[in-house]
C-alpha atoms as a PDB file:
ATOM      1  CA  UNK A   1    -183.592 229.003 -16.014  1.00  0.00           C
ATOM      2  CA  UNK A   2    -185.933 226.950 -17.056  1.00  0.00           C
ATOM      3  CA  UNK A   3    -186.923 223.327 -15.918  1.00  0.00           C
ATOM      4  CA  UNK A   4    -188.077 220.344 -18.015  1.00  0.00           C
ATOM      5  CA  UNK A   5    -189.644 217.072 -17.207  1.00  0.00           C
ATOM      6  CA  UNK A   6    -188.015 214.422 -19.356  1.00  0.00           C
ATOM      7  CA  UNK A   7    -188.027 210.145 -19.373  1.00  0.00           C
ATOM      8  CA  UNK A   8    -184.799 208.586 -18.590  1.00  0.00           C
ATOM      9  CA  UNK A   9    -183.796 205.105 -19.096  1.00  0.00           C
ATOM     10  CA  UNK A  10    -182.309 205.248 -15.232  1.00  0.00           C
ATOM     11  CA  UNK A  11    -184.658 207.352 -13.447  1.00  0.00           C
ATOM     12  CA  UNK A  12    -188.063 207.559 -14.988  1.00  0.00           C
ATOM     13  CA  UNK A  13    -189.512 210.932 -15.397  1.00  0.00           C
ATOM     14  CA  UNK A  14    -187.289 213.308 -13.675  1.00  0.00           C
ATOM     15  CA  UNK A  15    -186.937 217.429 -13.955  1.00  0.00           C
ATOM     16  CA  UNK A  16    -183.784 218.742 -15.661  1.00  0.00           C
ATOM     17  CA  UNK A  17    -182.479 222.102 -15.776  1.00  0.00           C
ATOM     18  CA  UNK A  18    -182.518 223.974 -19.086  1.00  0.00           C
ATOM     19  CA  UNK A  19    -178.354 224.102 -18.134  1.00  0.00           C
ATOM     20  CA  UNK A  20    -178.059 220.125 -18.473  1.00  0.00           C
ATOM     21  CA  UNK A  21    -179.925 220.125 -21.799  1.00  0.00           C
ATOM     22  CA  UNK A  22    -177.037 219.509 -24.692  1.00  0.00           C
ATOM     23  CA  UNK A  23    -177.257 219.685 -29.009  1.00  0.00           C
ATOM     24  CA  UNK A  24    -175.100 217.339 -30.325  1.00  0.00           C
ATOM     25  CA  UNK A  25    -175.707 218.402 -34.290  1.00  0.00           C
ATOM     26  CA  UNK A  26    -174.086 216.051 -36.110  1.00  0.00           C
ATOM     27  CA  UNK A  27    -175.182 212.876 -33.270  1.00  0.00           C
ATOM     28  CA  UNK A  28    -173.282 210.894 -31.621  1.00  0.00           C
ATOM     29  CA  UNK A  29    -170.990 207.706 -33.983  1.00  0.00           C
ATOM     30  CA  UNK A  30    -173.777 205.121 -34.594  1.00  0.00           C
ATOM     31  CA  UNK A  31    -176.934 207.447 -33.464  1.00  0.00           C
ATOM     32  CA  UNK A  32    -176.507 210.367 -35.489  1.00  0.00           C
ATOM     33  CA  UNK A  33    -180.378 210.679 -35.594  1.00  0.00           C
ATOM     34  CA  UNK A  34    -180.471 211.144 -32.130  1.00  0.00           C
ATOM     35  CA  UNK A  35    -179.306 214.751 -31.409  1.00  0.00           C
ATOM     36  CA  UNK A  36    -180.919 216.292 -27.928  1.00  0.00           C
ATOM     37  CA  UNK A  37    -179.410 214.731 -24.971  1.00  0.00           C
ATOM     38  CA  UNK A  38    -179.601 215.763 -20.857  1.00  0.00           C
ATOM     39  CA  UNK A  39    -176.572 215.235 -18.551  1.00  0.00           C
ATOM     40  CA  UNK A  40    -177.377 213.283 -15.604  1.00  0.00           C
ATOM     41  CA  UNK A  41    -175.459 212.600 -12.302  1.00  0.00           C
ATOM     42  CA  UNK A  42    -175.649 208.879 -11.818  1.00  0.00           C
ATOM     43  CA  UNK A  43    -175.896 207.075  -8.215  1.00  0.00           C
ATOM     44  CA  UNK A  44    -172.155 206.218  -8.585  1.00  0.00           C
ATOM     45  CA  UNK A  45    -169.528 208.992  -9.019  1.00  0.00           C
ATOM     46  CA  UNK A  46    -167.943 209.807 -11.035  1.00  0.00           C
ATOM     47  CA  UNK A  47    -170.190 208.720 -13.754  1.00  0.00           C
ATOM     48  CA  UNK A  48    -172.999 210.268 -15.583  1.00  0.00           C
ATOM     49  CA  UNK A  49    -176.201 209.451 -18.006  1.00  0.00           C
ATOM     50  CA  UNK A  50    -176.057 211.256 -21.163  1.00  0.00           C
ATOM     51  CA  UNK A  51    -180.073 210.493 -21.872  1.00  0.00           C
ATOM     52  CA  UNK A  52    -181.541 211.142 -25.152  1.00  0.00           C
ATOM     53  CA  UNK A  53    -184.592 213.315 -25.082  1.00  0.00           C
ATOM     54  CA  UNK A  54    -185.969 212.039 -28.166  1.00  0.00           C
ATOM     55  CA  UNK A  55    -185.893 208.392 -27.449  1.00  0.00           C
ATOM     56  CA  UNK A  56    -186.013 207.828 -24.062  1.00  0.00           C
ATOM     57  CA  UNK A  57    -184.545 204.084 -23.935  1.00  0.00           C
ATOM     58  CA  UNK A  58    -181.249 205.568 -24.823  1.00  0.00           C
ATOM     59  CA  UNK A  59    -178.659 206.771 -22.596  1.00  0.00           C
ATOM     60  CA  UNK A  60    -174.807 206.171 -22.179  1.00  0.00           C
ATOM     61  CA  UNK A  61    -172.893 206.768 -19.138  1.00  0.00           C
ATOM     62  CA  UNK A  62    -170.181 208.355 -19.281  1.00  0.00           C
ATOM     63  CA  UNK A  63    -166.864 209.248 -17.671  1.00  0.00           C
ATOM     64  CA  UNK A  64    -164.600 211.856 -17.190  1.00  0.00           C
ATOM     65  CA  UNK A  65    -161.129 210.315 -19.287  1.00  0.00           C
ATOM     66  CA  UNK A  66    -159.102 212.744 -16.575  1.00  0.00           C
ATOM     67  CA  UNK A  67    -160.189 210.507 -13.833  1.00  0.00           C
ATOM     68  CA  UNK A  68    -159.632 207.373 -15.953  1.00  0.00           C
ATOM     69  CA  UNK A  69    -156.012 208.054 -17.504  1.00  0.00           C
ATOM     70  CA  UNK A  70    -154.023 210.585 -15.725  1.00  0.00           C
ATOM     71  CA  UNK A  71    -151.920 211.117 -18.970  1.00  0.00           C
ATOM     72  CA  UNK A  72    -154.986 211.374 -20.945  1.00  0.00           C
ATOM     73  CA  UNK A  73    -154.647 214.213 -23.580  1.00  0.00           C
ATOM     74  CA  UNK A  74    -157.021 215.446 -25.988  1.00  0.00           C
ATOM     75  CA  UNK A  75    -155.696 215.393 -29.177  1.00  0.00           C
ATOM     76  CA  UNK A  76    -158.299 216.045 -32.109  1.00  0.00           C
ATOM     77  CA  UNK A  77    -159.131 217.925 -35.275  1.00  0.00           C
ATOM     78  CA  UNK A  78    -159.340 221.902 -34.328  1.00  0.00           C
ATOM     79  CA  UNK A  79    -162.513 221.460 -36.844  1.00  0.00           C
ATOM     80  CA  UNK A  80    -164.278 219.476 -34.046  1.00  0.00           C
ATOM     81  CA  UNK A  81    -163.678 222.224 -31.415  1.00  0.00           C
ATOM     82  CA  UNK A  82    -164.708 225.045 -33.992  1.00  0.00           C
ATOM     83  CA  UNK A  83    -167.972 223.038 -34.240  1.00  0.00           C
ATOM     84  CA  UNK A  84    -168.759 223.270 -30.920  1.00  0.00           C
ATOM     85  CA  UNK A  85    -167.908 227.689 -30.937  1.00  0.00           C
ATOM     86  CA  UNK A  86    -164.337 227.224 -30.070  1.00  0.00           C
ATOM     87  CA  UNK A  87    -164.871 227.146 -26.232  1.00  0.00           C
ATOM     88  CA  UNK A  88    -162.337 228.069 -23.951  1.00  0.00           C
ATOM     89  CA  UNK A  89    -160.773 225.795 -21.942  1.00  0.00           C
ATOM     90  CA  UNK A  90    -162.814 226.511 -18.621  1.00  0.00           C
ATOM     91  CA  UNK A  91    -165.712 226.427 -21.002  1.00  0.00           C
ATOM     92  CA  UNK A  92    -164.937 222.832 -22.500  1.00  0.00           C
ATOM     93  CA  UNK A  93    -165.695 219.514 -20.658  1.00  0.00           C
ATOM     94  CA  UNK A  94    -164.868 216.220 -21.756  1.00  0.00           C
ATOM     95  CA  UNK A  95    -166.136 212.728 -21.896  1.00  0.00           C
ATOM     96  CA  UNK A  96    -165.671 209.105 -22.503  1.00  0.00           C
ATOM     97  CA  UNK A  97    -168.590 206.698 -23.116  1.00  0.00           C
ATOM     98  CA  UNK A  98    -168.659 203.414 -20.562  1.00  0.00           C
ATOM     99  CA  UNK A  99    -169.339 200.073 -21.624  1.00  0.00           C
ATOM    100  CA  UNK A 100    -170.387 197.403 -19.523  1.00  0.00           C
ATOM    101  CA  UNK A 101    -170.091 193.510 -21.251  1.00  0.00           C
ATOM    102  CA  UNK A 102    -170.604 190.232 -19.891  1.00  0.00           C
ATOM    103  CA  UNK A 103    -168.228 188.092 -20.741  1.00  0.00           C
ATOM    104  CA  UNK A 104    -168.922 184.433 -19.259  1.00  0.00           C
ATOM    105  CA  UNK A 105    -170.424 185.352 -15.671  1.00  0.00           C
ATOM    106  CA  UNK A 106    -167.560 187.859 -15.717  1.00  0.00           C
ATOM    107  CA  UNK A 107    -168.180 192.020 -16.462  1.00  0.00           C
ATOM    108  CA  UNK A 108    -166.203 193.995 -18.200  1.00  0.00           C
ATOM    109  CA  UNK A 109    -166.366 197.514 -17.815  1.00  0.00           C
ATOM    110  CA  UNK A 110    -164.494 199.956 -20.162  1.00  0.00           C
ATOM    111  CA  UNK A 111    -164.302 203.494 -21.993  1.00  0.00           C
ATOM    112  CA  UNK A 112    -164.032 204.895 -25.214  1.00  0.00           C
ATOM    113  CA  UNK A 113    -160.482 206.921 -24.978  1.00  0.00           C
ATOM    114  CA  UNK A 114    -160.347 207.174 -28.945  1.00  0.00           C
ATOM    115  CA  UNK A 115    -163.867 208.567 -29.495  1.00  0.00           C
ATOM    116  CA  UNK A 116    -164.187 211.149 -26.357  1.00  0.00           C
ATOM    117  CA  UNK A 117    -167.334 213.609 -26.239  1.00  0.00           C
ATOM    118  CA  UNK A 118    -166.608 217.216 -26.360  1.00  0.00           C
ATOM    119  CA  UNK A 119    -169.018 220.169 -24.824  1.00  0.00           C
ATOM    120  CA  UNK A 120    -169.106 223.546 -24.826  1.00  0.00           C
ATOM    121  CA  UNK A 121    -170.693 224.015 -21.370  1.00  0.00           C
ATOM    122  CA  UNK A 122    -171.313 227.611 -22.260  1.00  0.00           C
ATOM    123  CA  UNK A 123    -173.338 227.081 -25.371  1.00  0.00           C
ATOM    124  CA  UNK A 124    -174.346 223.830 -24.150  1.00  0.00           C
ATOM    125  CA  UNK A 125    -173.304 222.071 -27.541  1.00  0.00           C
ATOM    126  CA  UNK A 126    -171.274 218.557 -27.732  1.00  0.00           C
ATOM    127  CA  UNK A 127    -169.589 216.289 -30.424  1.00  0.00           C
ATOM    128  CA  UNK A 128    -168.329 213.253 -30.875  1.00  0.00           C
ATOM    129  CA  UNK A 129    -164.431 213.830 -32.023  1.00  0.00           C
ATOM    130  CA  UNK A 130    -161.507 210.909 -33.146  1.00  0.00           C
ATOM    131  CA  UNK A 131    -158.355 211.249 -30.822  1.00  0.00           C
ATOM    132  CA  UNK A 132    -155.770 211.908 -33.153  1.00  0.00           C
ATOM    133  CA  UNK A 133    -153.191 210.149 -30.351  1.00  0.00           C
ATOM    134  CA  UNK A 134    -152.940 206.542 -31.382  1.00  0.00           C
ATOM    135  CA  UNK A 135    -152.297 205.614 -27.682  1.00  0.00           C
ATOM    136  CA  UNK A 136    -155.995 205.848 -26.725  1.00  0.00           C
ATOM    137  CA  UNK A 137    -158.143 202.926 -27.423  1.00  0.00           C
ATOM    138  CA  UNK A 138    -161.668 201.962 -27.863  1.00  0.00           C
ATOM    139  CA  UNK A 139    -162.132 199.661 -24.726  1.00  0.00           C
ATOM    140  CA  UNK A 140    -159.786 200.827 -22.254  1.00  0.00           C
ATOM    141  CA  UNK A 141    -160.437 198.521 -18.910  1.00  0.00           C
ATOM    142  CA  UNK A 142    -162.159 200.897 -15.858  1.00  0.00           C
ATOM    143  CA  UNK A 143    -161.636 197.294 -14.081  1.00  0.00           C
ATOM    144  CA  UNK A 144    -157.592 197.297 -14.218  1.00  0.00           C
ATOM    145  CA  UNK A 145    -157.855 194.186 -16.218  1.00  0.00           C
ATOM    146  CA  UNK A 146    -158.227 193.474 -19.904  1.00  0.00           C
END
């Protein structure tokens, strides 16, 4: 495999491997211009930076829902998984992108349940899908409050 230097909003320049490059085709809701990203381990677990490679002041982190929402269940169009080459299961990992707001000299910290990132490890290609289970919402509190 093959290592590449890229800038990171967290780290600076750092070294990747080619495994924790992803192609997101269609971009992610609200950046679909941006479509090269590199998975990152952050300094806190369980989270992780999903940089972009082509502008390097944008990143998300991200969460594991699993970890969030023990009921958690993917539920979306089999169209967004046949993007992606139909991964199997052990092939497939999912995400939630992490907000962090300041609210007064309060934070709030939640996750997108509703609009989780899908990624076929194997091929190393991701996409933004719409739970089709109304239970998951948009800001769901990582805090236990809100």
């Amino acid at each position: 495999m093959t290592d590449v230097t890229i800038e990171s909003k967290p780290y600076g320049t750092v070294t990747v491997q080619e495994k924790q490059l992803l192609h997101f085709p269609a971009g992610l809701f609200g950046f679909e211009r941006f479509r090269r990203y590199a998975l990152l381990d952050a300094v806190h677990k369980p989270f992780l930076w999903l940089q972009s490679l082509e502008d390097p002041g944008l990143a998300f982190i991200l969460v594991n829902p699993y970890l969030v929402e023990s009921g958690y269940e993917l539920d979306i169009d089999p169209e967004d998984l046949a993007a992606i080459g139909s991964p199997d299961c052990e092939d497939l990992l999912v995400f939630s992108i992490v907000t962090i707001a300041r609210e007064g000299a309060d934070r709030r910290v939640t996750c997108n349940l509703q609009g989780p990132l899908i990624v076929n490890r194997r091929d190393r290609l991701g996409r933004q899908a719409i739970s089709l289970d109304s239970r998951w919402g948009l800001q769901h509190s990582l805090l236990g409050k809100g």
